[in-house]
PDB file of N, CA and C in Angstrom:
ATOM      1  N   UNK A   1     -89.752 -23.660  55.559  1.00  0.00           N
ATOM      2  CA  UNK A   1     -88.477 -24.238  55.232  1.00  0.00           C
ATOM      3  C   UNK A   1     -87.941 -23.694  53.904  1.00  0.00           C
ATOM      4  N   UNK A   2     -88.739 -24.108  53.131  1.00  0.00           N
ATOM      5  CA  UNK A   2     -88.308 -22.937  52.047  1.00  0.00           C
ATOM      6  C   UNK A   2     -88.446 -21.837  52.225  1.00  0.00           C
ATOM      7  N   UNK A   3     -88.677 -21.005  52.311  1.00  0.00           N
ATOM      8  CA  UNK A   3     -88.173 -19.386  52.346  1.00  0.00           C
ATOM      9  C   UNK A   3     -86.434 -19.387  53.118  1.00  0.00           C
ATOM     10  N   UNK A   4     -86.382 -20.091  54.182  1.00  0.00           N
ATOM     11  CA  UNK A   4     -85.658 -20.585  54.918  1.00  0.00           C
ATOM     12  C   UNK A   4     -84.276 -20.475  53.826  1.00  0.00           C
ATOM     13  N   UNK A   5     -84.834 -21.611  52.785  1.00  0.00           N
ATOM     14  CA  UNK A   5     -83.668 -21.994  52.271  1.00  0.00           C
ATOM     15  C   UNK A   5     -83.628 -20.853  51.101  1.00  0.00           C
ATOM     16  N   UNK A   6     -84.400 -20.458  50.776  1.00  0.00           N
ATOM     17  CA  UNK A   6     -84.029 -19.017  49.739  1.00  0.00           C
ATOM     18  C   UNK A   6     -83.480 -18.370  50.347  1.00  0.00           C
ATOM     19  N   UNK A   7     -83.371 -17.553  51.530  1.00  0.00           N
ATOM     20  CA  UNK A   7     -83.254 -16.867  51.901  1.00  0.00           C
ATOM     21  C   UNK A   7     -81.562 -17.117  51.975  1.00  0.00           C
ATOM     22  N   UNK A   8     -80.789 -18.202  52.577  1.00  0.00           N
ATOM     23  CA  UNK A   8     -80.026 -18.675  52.687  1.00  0.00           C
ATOM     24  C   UNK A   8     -79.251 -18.356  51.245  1.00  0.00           C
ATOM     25  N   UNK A   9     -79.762 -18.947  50.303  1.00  0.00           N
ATOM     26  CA  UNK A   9     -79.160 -18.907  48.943  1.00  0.00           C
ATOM     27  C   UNK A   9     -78.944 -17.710  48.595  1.00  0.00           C
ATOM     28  N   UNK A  10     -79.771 -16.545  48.596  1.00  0.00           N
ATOM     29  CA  UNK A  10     -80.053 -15.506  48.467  1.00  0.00           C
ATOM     30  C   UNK A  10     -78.505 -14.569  49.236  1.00  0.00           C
ATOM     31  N   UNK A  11     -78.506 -15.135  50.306  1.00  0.00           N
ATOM     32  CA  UNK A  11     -77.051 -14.671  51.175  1.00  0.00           C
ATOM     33  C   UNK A  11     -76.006 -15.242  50.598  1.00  0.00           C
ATOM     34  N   UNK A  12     -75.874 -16.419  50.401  1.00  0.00           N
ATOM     35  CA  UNK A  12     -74.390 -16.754  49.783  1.00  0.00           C
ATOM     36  C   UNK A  12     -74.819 -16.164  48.030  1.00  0.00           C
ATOM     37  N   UNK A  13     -74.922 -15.782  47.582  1.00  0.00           N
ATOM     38  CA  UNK A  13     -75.603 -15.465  46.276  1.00  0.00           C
ATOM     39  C   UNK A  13     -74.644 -13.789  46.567  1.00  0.00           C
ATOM     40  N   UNK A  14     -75.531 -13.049  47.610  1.00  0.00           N
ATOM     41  CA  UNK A  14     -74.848 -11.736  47.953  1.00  0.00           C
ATOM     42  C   UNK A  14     -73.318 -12.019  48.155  1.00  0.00           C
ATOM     43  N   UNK A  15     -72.905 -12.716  49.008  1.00  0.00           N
ATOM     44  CA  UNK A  15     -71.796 -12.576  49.297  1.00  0.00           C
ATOM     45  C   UNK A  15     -70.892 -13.024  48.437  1.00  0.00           C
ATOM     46  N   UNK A  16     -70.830 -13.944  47.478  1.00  0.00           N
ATOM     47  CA  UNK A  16     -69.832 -14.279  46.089  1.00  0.00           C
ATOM     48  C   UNK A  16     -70.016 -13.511  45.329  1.00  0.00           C
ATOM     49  N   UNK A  17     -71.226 -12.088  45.003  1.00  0.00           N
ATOM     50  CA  UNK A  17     -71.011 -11.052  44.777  1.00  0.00           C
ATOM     51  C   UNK A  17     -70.453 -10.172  45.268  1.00  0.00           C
ATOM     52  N   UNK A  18     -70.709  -9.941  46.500  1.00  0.00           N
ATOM     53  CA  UNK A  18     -69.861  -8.831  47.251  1.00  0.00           C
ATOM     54  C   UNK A  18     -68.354  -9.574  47.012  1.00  0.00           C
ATOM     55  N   UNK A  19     -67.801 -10.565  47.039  1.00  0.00           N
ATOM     56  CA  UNK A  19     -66.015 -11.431  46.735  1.00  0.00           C
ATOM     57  C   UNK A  19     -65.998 -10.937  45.163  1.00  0.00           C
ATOM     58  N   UNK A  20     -66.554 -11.029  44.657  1.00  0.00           N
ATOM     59  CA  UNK A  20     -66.716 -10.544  42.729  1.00  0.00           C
ATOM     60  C   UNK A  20     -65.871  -9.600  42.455  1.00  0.00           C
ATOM     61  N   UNK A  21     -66.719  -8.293  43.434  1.00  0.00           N
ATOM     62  CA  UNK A  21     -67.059  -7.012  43.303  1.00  0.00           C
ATOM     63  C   UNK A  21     -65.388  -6.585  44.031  1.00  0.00           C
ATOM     64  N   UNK A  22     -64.589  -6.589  45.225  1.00  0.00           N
ATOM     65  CA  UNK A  22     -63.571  -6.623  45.996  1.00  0.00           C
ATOM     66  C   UNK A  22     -62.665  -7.351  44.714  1.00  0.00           C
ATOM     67  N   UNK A  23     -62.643  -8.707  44.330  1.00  0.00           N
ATOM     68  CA  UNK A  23     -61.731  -9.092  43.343  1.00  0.00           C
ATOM     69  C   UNK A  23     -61.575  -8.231  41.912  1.00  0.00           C
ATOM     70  N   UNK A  24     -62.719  -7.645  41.402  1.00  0.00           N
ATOM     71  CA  UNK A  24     -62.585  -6.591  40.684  1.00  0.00           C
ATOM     72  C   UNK A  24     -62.121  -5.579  41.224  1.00  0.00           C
ATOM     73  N   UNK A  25     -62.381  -4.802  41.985  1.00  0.00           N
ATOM     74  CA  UNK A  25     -61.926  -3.858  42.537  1.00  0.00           C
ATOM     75  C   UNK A  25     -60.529  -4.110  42.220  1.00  0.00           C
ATOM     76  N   UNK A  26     -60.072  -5.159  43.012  1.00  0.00           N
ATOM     77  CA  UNK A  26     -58.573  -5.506  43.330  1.00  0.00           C
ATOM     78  C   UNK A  26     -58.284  -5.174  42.053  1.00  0.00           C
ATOM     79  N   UNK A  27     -57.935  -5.840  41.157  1.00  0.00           N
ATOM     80  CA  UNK A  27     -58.115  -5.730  39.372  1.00  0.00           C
ATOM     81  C   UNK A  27     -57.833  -4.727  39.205  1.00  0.00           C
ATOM     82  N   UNK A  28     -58.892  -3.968  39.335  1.00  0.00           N
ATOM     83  CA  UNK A  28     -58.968  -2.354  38.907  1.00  0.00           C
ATOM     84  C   UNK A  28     -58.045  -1.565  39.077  1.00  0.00           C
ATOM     85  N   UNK A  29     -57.184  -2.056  40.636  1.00  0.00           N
ATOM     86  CA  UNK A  29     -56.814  -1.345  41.119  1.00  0.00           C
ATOM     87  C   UNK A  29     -54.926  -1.730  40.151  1.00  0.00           C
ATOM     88  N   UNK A  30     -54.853  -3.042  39.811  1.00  0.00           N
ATOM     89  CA  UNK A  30     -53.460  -3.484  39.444  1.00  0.00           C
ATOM     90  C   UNK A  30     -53.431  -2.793  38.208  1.00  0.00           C
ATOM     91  N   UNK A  31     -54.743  -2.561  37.384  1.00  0.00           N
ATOM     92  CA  UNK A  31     -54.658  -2.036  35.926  1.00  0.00           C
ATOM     93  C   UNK A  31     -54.312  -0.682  35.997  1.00  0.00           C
ATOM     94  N   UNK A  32     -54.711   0.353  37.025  1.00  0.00           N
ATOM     95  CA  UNK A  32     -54.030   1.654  37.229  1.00  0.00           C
ATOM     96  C   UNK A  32     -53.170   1.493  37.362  1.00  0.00           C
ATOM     97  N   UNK A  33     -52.097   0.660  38.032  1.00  0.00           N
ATOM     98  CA  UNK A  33     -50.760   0.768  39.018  1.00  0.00           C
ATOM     99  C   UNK A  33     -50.042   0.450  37.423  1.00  0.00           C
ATOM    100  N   UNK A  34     -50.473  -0.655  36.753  1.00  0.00           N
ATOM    101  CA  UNK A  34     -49.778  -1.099  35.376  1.00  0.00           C
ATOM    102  C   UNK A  34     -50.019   0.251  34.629  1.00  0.00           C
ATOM    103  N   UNK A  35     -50.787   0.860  34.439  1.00  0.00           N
ATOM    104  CA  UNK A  35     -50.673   2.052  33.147  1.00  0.00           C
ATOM    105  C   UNK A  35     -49.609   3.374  33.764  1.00  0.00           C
ATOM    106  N   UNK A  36     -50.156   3.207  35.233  1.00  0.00           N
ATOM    107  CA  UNK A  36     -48.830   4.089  35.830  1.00  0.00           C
ATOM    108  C   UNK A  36     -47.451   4.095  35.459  1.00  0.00           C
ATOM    109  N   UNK A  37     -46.961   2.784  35.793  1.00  0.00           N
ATOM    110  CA  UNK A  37     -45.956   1.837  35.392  1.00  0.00           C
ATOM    111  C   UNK A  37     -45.709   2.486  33.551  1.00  0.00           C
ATOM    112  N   UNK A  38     -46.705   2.196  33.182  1.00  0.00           N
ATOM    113  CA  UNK A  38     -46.427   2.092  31.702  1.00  0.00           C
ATOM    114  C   UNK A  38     -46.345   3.788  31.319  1.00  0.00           C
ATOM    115  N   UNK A  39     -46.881   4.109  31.705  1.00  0.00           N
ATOM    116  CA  UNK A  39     -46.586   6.064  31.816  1.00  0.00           C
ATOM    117  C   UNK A  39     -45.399   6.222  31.729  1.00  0.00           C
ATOM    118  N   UNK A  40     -44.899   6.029  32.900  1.00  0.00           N
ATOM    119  CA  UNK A  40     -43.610   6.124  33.722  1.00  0.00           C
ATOM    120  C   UNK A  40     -42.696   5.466  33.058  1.00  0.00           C
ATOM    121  N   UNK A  41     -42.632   4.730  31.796  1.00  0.00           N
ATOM    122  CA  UNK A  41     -41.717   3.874  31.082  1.00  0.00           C
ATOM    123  C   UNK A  41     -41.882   4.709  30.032  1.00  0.00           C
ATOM    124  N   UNK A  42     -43.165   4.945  29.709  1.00  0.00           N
ATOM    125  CA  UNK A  42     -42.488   6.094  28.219  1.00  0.00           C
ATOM    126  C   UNK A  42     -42.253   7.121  28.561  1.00  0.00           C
ATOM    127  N   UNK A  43     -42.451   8.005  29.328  1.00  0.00           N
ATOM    128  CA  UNK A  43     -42.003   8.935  29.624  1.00  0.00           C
ATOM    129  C   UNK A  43     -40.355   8.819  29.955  1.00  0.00           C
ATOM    130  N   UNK A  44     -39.817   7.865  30.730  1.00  0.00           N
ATOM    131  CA  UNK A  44     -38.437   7.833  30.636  1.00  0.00           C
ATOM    132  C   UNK A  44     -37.404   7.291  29.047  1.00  0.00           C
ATOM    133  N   UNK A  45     -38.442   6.724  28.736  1.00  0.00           N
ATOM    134  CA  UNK A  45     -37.566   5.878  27.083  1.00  0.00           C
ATOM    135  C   UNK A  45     -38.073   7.382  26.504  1.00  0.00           C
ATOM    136  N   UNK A  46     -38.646   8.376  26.057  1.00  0.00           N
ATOM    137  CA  UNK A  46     -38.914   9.466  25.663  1.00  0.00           C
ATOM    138  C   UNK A  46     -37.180  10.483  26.468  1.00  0.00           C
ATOM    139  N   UNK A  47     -37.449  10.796  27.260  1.00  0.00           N
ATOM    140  CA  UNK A  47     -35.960  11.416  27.771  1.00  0.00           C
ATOM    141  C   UNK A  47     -35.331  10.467  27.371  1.00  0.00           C
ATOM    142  N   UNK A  48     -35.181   9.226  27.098  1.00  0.00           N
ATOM    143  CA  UNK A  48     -33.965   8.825  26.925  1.00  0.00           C
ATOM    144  C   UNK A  48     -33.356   9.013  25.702  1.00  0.00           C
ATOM    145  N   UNK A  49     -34.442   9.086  24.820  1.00  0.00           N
ATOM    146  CA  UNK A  49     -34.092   9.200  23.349  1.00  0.00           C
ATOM    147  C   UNK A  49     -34.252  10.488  22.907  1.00  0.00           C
ATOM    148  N   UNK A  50     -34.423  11.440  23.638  1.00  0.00           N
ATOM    149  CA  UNK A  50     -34.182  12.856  23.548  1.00  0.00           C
ATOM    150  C   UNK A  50     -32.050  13.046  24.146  1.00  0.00           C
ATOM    151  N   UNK A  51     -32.118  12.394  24.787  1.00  0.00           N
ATOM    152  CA  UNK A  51     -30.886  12.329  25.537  1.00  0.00           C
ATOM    153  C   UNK A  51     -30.055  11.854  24.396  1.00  0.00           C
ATOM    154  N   UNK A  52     -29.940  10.995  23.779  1.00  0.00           N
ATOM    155  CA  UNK A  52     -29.747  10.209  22.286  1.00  0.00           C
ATOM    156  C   UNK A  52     -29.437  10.864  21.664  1.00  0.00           C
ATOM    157  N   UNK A  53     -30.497  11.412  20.937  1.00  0.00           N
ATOM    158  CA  UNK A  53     -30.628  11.967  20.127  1.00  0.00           C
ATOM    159  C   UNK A  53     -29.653  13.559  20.075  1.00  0.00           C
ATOM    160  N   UNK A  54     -29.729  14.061  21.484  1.00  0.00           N
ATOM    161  CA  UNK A  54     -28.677  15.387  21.761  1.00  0.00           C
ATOM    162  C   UNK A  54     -27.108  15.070  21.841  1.00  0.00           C
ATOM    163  N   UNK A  55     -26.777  13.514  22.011  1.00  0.00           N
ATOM    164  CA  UNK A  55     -25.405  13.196  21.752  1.00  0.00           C
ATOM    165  C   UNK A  55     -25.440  12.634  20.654  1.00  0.00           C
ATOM    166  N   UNK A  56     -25.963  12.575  19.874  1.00  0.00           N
ATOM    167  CA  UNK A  56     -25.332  12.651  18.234  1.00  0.00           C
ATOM    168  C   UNK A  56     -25.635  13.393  17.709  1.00  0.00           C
ATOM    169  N   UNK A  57     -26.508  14.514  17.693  1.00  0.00           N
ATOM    170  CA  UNK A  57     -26.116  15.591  16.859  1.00  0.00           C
ATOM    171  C   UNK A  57     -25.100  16.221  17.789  1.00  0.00           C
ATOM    172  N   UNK A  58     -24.348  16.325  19.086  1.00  0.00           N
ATOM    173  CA  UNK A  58     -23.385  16.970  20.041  1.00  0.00           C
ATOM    174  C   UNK A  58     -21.723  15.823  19.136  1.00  0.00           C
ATOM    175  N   UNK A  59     -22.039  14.916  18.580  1.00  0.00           N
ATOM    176  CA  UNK A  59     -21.178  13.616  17.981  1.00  0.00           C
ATOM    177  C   UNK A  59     -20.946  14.304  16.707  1.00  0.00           C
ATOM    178  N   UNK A  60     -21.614  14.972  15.866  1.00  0.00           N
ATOM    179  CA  UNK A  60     -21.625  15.423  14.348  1.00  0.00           C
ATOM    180  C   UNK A  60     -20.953  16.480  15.039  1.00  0.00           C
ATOM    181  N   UNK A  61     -21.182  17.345  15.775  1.00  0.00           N
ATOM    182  CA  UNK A  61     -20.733  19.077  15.423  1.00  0.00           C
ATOM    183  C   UNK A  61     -19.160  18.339  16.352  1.00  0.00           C
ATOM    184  N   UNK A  62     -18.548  17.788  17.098  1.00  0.00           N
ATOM    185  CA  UNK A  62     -17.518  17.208  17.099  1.00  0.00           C
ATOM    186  C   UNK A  62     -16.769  16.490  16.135  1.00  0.00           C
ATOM    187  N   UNK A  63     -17.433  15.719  14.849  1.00  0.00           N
ATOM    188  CA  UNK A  63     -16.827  15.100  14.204  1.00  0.00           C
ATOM    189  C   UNK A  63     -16.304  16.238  12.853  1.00  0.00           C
ATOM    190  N   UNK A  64     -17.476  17.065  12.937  1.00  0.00           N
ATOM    191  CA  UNK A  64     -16.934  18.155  11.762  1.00  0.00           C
ATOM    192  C   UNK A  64     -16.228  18.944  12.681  1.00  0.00           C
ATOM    193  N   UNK A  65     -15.662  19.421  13.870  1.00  0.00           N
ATOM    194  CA  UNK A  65     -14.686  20.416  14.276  1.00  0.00           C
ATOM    195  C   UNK A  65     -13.625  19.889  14.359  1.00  0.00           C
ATOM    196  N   UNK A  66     -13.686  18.287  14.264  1.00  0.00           N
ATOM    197  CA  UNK A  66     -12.014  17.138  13.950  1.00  0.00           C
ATOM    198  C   UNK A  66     -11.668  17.515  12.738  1.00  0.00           C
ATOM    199  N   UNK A  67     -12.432  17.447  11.735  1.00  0.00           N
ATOM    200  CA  UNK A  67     -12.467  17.500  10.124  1.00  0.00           C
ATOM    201  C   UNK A  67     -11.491  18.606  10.012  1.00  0.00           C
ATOM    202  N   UNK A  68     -12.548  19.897  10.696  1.00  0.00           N
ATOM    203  CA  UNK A  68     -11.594  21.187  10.547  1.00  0.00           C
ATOM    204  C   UNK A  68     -10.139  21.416  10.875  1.00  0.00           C
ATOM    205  N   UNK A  69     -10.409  20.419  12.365  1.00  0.00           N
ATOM    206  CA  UNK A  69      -8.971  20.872  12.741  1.00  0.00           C
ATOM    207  C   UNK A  69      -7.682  20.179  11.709  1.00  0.00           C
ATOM    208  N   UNK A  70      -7.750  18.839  11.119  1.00  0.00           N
ATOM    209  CA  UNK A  70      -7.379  17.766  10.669  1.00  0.00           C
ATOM    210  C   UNK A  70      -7.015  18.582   8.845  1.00  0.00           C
ATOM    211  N   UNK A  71      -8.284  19.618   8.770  1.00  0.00           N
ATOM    212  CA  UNK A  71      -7.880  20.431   7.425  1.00  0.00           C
ATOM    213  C   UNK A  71      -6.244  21.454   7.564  1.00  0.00           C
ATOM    214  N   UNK A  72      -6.771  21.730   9.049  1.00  0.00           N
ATOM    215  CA  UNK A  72      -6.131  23.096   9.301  1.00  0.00           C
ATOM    216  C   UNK A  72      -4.581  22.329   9.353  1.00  0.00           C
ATOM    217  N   UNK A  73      -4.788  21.229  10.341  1.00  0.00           N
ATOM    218  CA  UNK A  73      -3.123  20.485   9.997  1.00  0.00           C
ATOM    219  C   UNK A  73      -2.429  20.328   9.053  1.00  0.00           C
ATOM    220  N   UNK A  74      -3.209  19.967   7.754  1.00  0.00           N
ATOM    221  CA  UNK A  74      -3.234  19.473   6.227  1.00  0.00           C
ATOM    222  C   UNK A  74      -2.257  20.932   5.882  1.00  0.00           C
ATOM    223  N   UNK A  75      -3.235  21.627   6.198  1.00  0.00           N
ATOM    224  CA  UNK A  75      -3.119  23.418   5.898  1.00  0.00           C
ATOM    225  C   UNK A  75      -1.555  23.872   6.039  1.00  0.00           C
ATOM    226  N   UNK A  76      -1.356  23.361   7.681  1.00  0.00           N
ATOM    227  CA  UNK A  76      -0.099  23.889   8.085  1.00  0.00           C
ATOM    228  C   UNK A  76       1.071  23.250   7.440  1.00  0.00           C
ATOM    229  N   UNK A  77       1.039  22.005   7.661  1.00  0.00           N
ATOM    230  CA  UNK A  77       2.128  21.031   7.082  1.00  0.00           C
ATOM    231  C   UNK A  77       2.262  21.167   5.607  1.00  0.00           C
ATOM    232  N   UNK A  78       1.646  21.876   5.160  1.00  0.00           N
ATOM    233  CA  UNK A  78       1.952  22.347   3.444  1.00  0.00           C
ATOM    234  C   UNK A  78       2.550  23.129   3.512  1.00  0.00           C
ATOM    235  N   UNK A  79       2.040  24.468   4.306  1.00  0.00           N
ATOM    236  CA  UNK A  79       2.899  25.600   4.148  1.00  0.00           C
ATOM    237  C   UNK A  79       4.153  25.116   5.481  1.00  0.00           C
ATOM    238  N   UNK A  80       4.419  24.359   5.397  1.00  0.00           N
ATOM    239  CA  UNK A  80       5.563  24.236   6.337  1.00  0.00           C
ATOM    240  C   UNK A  80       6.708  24.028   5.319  1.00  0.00           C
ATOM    241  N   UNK A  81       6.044  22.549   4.703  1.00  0.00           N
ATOM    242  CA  UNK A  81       6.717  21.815   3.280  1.00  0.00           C
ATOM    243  C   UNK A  81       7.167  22.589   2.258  1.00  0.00           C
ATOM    244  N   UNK A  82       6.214  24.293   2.000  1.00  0.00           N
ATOM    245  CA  UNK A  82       6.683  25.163   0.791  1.00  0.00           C
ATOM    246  C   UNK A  82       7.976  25.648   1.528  1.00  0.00           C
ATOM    247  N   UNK A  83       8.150  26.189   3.122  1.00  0.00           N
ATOM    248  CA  UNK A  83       8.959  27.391   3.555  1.00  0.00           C
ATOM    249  C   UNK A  83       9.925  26.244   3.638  1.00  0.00           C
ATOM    250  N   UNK A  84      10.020  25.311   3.581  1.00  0.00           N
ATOM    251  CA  UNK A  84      11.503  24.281   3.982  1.00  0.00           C
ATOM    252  C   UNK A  84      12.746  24.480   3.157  1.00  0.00           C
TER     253      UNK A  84
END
């Protein structure tokens, strides 16, 4: 009878290990899918702020070719004002 009942214990003993072992697994498996995930998020916030970053310095070399043009107006409307 006892061995009986070890033996018994011994099986449910295996098998809430073997459920352990599958629930880890499972686990294992959500913590890859999350770092994937998390890859895949910096890698896009990375382009994004490369993307950023190329429209404002593309924002400066526009704001100084306003400047210029805005000189060159300055420029003209003087010598307009001398020939009047």
């Amino acid at each position: 009878m006892k061995d009986s009942a070890c033996l018994k214990r011994i099986n449910n003993i295996d098998k809430t290990i073997a459920k352990k072992r599958a629930e880890l697994d499972e686990i294992n498996d959500q913590i890859i899918e999350m770092r994937d995930k998390k890859t895949k998020l910096e890698q896009a916030f990375y382009e994004q702020t490369e993307s950023k970053n190329m429209l404002q310095d593309e924002i400066e070399v526009l704001k100084a070719e306003l400047e210029e043009l805005r000189n060159e107006k300055n420029d003209m409307a003087s010598l307009i004002e001398d020939f009047s």
